[in-house]
N, C-alpha and C. Protein backbone atom coordinates (compact mmCIF):
# COMPACT_ATOMS: atom_id res chain seq x y z
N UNK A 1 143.05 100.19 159.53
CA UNK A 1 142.24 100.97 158.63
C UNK A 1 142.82 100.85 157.22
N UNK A 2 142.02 100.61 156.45
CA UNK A 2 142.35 100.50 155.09
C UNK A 2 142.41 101.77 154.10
N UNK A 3 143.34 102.14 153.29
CA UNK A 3 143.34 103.31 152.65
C UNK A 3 142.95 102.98 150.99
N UNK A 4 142.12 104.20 150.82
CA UNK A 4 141.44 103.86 149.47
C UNK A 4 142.41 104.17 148.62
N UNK A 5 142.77 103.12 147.57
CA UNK A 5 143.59 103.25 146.86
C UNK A 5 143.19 103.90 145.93
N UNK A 6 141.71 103.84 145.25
CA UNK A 6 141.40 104.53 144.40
C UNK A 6 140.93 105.93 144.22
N UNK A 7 141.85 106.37 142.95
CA UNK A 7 141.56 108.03 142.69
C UNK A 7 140.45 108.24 142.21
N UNK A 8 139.51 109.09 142.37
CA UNK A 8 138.33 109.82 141.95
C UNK A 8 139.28 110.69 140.72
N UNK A 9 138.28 110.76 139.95
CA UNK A 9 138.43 111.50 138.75
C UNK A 9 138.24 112.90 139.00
N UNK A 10 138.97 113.67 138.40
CA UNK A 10 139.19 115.23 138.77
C UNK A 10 137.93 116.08 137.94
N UNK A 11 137.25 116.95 138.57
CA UNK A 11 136.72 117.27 137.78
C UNK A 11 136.80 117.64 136.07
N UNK A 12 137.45 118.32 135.83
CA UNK A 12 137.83 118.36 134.70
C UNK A 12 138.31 116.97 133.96
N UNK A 13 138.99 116.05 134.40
CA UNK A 13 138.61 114.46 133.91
C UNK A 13 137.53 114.35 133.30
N UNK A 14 136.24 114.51 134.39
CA UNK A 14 135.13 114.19 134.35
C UNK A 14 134.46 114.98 132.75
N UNK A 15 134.73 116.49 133.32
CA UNK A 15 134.10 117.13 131.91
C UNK A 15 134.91 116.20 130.78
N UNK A 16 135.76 116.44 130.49
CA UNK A 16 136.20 115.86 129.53
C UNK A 16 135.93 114.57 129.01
N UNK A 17 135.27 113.53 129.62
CA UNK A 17 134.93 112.62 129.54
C UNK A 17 133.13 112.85 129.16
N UNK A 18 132.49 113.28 129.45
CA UNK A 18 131.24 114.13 129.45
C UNK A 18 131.40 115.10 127.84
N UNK A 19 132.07 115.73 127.64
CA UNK A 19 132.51 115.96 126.01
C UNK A 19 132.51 114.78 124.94
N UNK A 20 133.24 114.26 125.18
CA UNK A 20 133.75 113.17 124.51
C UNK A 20 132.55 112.04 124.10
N UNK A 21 132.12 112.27 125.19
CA UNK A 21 130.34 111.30 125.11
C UNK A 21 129.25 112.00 124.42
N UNK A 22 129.68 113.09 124.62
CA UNK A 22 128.54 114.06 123.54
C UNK A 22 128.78 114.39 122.11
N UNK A 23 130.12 114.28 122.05
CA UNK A 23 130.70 114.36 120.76
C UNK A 23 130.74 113.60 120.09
N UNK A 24 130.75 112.13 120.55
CA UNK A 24 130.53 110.92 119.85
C UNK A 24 128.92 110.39 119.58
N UNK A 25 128.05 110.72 120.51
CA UNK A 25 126.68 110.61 120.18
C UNK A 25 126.03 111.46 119.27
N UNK A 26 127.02 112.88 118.76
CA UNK A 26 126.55 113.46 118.30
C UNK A 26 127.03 113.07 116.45
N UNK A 27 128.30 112.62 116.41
CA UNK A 27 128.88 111.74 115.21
C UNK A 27 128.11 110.86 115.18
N UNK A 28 127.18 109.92 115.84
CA UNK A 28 126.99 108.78 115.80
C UNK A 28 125.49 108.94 115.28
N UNK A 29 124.62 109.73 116.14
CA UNK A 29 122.95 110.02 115.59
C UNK A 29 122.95 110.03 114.21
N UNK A 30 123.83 110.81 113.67
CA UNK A 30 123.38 110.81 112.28
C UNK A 30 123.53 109.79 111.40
N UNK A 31 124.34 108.62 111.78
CA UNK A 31 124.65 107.68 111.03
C UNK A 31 123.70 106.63 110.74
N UNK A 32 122.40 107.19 111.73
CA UNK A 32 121.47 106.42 111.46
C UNK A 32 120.30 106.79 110.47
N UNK A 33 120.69 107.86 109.95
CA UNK A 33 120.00 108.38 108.88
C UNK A 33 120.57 108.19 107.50
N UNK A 34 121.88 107.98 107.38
CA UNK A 34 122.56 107.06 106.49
C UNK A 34 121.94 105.69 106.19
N UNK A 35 121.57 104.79 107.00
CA UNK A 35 120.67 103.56 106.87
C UNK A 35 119.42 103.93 106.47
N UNK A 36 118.66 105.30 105.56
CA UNK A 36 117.80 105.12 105.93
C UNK A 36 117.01 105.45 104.48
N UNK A 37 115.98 104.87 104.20
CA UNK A 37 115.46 104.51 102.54
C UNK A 37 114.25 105.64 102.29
N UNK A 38 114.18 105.71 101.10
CA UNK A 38 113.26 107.32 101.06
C UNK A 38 112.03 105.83 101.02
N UNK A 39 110.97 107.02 101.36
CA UNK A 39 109.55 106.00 101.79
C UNK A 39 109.22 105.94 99.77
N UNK A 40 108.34 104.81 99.97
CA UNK A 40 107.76 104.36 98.55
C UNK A 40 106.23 105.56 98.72
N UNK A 41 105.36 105.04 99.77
CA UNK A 41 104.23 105.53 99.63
C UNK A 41 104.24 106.19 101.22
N UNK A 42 104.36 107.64 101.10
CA UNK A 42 103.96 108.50 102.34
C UNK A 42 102.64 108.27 103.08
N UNK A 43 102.24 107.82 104.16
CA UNK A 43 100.77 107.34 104.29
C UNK A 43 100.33 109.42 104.49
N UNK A 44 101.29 110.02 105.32
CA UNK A 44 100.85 111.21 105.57
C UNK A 44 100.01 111.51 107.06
N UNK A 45 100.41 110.10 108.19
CA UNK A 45 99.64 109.91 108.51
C UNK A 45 99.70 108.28 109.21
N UNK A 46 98.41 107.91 110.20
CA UNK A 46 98.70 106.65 110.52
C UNK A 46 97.47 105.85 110.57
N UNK A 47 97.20 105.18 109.62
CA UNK A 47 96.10 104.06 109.52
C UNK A 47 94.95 105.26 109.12
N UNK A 48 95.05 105.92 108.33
CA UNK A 48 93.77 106.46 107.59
C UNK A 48 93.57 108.29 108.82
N UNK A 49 94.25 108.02 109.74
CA UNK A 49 94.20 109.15 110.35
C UNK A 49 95.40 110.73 110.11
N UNK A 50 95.17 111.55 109.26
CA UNK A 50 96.24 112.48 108.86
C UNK A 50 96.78 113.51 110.07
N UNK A 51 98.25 113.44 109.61
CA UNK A 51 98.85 114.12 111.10
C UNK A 51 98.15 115.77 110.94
N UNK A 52 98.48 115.99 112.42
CA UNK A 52 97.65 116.97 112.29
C UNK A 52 95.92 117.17 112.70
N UNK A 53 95.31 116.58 112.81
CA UNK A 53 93.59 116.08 112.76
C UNK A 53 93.85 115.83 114.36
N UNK A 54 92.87 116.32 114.70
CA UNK A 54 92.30 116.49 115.89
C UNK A 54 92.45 114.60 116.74
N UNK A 55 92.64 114.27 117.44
CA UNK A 55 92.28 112.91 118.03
C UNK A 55 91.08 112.91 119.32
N UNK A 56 90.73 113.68 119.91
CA UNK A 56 89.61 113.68 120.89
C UNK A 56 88.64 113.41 119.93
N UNK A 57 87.47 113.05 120.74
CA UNK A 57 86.43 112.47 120.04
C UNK A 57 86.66 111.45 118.74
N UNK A 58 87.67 110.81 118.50
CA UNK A 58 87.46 109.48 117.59
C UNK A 58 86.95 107.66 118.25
N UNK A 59 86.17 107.57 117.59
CA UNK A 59 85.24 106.36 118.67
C UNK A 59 86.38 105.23 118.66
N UNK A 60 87.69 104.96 117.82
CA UNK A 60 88.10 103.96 118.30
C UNK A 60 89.30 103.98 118.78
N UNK A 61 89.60 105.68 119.72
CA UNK A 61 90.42 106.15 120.92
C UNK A 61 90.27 106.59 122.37
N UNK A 62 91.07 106.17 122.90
CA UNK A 62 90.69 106.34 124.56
C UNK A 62 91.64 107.12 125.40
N UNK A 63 91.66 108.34 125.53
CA UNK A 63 92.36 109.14 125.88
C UNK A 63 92.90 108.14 127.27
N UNK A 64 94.66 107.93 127.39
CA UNK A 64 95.46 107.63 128.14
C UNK A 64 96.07 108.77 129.11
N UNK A 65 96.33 109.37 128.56
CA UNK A 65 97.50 110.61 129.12
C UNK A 65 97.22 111.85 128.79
N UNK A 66 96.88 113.55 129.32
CA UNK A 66 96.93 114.29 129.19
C UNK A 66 98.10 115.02 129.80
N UNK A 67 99.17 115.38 129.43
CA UNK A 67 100.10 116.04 130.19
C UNK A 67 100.42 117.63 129.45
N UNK A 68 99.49 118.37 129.51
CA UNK A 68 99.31 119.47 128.80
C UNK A 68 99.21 119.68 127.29
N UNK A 69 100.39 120.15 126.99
CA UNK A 69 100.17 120.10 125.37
C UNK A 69 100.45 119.02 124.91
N UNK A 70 100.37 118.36 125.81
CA UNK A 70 100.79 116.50 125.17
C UNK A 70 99.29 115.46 125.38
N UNK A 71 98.83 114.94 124.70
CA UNK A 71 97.77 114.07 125.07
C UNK A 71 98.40 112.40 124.42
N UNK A 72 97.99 111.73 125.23
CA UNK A 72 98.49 109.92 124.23
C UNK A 72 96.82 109.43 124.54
N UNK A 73 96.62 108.49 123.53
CA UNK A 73 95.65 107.71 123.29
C UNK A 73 95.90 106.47 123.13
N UNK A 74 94.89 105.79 123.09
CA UNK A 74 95.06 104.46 122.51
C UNK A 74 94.02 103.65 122.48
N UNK A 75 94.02 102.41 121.21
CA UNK A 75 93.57 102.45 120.55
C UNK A 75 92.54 101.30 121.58
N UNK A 76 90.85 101.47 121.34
CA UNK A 76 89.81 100.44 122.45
C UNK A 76 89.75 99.24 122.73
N UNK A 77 90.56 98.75 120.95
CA UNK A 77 90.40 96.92 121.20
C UNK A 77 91.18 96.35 121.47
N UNK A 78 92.47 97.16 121.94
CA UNK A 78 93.88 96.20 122.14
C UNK A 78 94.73 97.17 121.03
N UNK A 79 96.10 97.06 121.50
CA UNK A 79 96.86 97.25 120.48
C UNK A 79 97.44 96.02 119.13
N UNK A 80 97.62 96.52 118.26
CA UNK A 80 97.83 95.49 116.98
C UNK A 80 98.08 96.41 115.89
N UNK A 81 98.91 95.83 114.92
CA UNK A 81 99.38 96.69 114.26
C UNK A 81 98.98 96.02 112.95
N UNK A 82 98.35 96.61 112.57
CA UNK A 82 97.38 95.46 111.37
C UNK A 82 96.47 94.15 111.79
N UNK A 83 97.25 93.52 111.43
CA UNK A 83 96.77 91.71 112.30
C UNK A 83 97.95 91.34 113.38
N UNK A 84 99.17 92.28 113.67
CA UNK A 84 100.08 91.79 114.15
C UNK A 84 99.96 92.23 115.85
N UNK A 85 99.79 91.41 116.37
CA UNK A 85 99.49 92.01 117.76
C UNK A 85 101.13 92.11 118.73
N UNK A 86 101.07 93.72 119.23
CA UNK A 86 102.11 94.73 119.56
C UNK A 86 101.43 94.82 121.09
N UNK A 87 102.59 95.09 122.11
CA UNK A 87 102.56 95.19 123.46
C UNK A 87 101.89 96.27 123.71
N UNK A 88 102.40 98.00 122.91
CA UNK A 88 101.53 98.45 122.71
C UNK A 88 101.77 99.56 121.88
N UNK A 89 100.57 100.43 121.93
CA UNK A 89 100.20 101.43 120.37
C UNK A 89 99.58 102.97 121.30
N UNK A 90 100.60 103.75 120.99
CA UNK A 90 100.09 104.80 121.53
C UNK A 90 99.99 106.08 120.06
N UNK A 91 98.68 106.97 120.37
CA UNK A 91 98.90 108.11 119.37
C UNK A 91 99.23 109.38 120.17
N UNK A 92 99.84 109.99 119.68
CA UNK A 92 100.57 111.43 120.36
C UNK A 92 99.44 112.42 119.82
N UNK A 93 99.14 113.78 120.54
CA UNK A 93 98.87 114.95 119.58
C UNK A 93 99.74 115.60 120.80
N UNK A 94 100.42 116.84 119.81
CA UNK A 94 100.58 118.57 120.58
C UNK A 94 99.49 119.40 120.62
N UNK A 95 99.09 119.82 121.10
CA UNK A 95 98.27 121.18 121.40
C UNK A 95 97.12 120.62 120.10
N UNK A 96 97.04 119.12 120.71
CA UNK A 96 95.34 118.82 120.01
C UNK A 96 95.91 118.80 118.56
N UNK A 97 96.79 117.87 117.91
CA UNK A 97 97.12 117.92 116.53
C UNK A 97 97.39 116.90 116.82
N UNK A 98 97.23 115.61 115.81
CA UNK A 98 98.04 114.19 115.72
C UNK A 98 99.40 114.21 114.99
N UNK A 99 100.53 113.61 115.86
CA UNK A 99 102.05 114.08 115.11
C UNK A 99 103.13 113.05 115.29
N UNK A 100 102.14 112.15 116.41
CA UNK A 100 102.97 110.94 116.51
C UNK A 100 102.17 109.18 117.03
N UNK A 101 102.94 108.57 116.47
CA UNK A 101 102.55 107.10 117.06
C UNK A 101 103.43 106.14 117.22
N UNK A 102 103.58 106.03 119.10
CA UNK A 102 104.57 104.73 118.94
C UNK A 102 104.09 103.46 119.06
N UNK A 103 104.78 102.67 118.97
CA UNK A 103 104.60 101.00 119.24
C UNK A 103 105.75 100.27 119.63
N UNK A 104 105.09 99.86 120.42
CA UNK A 104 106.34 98.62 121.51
C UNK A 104 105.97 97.32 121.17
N UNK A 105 106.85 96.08 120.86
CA UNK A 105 106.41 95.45 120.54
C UNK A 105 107.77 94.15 121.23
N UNK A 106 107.34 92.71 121.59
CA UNK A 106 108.39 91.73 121.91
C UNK A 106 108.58 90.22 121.28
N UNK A 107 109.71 89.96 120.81
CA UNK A 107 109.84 88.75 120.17
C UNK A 107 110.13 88.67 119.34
N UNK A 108 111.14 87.86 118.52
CA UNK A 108 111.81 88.06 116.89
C UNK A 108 110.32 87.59 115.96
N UNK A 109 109.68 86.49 116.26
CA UNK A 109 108.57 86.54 115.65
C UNK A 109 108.03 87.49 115.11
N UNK A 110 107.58 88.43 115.91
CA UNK A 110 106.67 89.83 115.94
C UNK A 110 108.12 90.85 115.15
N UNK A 111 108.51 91.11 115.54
CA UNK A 111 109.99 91.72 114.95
C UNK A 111 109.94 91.73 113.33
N UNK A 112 110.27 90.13 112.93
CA UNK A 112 110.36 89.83 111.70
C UNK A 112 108.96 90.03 111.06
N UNK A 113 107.95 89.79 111.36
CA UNK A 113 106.41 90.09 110.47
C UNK A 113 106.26 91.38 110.65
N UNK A 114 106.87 92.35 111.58
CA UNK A 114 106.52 93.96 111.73
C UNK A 114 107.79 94.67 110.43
N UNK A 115 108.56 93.44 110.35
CA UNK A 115 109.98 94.39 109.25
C UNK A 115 109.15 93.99 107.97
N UNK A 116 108.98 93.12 107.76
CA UNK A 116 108.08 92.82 106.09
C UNK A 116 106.90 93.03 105.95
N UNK A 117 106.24 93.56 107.37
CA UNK A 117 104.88 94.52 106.45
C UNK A 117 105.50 96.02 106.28
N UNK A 118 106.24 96.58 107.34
CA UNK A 118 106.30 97.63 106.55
C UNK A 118 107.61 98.09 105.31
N UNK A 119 108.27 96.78 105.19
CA UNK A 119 109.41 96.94 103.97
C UNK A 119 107.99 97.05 102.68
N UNK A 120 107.43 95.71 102.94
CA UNK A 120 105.92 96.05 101.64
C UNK A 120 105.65 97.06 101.56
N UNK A 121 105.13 97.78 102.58
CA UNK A 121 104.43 99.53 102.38
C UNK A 121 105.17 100.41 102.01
N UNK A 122 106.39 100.61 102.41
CA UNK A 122 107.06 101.47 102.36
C UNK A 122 108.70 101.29 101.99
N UNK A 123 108.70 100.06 101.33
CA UNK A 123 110.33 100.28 100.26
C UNK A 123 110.95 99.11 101.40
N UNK A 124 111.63 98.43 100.47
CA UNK A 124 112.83 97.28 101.02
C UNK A 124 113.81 98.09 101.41
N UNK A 125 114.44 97.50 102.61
CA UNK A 125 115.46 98.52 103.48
C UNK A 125 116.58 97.19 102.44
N UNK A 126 117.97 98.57 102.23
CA UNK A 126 118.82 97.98 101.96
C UNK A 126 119.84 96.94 102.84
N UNK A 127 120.39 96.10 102.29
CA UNK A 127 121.39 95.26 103.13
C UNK A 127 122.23 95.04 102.02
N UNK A 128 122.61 95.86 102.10
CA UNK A 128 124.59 95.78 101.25
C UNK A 128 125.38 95.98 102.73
N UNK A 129 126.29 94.65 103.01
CA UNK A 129 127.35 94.98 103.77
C UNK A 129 128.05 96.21 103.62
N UNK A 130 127.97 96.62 104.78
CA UNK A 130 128.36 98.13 105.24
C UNK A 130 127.51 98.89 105.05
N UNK A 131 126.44 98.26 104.86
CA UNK A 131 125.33 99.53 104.68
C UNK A 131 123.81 99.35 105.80
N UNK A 132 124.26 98.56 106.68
CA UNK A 132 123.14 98.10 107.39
C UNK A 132 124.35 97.79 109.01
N UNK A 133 123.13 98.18 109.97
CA UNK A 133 123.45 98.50 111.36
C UNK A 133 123.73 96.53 111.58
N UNK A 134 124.63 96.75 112.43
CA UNK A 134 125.46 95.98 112.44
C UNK A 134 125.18 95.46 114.52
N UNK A 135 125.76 94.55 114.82
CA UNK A 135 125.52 94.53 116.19
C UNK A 135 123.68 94.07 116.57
N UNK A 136 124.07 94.04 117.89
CA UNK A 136 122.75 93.37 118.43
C UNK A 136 121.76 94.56 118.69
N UNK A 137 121.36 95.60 118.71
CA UNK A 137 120.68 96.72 118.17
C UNK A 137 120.85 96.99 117.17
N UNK A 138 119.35 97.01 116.52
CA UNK A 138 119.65 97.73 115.19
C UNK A 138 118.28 98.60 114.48
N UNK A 139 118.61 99.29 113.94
CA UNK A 139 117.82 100.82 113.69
C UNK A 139 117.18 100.69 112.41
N UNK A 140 116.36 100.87 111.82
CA UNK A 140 115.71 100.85 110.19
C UNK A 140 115.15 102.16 110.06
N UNK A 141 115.05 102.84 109.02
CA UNK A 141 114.60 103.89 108.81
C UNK A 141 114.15 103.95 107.59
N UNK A 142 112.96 104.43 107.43
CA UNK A 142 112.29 105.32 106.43
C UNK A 142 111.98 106.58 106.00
N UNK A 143 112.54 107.09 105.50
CA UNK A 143 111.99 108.25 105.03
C UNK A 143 111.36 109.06 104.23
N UNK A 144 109.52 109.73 104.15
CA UNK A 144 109.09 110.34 103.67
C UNK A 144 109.03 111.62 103.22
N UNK A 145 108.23 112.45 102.88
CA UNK A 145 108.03 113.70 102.03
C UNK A 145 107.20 114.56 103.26
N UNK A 146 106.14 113.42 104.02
CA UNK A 146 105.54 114.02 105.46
C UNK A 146 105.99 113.07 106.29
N UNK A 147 106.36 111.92 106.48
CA UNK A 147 106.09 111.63 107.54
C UNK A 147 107.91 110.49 107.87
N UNK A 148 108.32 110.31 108.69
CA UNK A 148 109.51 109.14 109.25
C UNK A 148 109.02 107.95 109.81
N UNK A 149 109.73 107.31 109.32
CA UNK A 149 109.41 105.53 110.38
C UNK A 149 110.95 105.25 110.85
N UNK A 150 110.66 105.45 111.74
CA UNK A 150 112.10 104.75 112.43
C UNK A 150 111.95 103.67 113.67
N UNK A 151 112.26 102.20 113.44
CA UNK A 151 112.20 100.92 113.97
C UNK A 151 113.57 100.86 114.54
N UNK A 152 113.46 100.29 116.18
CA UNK A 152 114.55 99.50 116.83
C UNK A 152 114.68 98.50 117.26
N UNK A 153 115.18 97.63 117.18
CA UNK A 153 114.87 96.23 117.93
C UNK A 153 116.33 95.94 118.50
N UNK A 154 116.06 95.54 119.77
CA UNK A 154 117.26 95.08 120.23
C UNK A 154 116.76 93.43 120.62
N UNK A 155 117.99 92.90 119.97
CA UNK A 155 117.94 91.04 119.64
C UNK A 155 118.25 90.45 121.20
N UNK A 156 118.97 91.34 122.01
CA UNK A 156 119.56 90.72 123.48
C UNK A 156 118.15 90.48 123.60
N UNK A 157 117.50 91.78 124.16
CA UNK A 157 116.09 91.65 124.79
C UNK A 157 115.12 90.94 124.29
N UNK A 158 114.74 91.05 122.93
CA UNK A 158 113.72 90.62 121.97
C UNK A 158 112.75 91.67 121.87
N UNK A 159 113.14 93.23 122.11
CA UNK A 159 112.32 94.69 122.49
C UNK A 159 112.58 95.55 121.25
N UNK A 160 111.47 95.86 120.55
CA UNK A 160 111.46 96.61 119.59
C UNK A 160 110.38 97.90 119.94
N UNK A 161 110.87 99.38 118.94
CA UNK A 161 109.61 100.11 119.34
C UNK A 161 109.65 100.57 117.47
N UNK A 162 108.92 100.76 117.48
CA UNK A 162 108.73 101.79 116.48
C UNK A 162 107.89 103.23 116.45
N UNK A 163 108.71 104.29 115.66
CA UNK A 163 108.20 105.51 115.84
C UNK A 163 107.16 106.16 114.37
N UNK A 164 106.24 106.53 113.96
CA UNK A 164 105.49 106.71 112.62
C UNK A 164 105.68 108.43 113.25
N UNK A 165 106.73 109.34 112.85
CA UNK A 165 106.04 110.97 112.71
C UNK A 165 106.03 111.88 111.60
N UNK A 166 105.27 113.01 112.12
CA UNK A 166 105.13 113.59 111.18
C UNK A 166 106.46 114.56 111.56
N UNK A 167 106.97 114.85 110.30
CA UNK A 167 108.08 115.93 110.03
C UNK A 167 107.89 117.25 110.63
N UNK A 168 106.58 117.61 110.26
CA UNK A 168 106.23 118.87 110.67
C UNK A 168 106.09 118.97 112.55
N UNK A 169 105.32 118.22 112.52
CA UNK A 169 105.09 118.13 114.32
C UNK A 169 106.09 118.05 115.44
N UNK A 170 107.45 116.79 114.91
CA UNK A 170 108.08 116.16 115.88
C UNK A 170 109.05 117.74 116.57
N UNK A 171 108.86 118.97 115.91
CA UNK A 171 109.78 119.66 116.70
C UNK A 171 108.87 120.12 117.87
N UNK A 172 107.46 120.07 117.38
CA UNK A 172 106.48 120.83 118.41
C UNK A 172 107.00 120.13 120.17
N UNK A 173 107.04 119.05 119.86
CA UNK A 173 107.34 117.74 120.99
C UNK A 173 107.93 118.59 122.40
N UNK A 174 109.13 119.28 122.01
CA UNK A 174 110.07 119.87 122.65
C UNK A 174 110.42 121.16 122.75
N UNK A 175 109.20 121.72 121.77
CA UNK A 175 108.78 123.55 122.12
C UNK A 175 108.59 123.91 123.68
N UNK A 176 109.19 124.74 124.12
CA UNK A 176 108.82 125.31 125.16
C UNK A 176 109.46 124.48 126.18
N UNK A 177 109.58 123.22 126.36
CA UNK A 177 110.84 123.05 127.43
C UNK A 177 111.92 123.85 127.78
N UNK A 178 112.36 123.88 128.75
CA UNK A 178 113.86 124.21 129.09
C UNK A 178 115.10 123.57 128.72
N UNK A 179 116.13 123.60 128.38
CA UNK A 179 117.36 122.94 127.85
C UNK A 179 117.49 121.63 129.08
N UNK A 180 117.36 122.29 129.82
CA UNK A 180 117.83 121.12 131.16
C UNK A 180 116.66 120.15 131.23
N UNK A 181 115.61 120.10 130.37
CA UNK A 181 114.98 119.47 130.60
C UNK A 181 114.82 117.93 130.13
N UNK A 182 115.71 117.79 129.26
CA UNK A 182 116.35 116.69 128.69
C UNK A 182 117.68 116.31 129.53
């Protein structure tokens, strides 16, 4: 019979290790708001639609998901993000308000034409060494007066998403959950 040589970690190990991971993600979130450029032109909003505004009944959305105060849509002809065609395009409302829109998107191709339409719209992201995310993930941010853009792309995968919200809304997201629910 063979004896396990290896020690299990003591609980308290464990917490402590469980700290340490929270404490560093919690140093670390913000550093991505350091990378991040005040917006040129606030759209207020996404493609002509203002956060906030109702999304049921718009003829060129198709209700996907109702999960209570959460509804996702998307969009009838395909997703595309201008002319740039994205894996896909979802719109968020809370309690029947528009407050969010993501997009998933794959390939440095698509990557690179999704970073220079919206550096055009909304302000050239800086790249001064040491001032830009570094490594094979990397984060871009914009920031408006109403609304955030925050882009990820990870280069291993070739998987990017991007997030368009509104300031006001994104806390609604997580009203009324439970702590444990994250």
């Amino acid at each position: 019979m063979m004896e396990d040589t290896m020690q299990r970690p003591s609980p308290i190990t464990r917490s402590r290790s469980l700290f340490a991971t929270l404490v560093l993600g919690a140093v670390l979130w913000p550093l991505t708001l350091a990378f991040a450029v005040m917006m040129q032109d606030d759209p207020n909003g996404f493609e002509g639609i203002p956060w906030g505004a109702e999304l049921a009944g718009r003829d060129r959305l198709t209700k996907v998901e109702d999960a209570g105060r959460v509804q996702t849509y998307e969009l009838k002809g395909g997703p595309a993000l201008r002319e740039i065609p994205v894996d896909v395009l979802r719109f968020s409302a809370v309690d029947g308000q528009f407050a969010r829109v993501m997009i998933r998107y794959s390939g440095k191709d698509t990557h690179d034409k999704i970073l220079d339409l919206l550096q055009q719209q909304y302000g050239r992201l800086e790249r001064t060494p040491g001032l830009t995310t570094g490594g094979m993930v990397k984060f871009f941010n914009w920031l408006g007066t109403d609304s955030d853009i925050t882009l990820r792309y990870d280069a291993r995968t070739g998987q990017g998403v991007i997030f368009f919200e509104s300031q006001v809304f994104r806390a609604k997201f997580s009203e009324g959950n439970a702590p444990s629910a994250f």
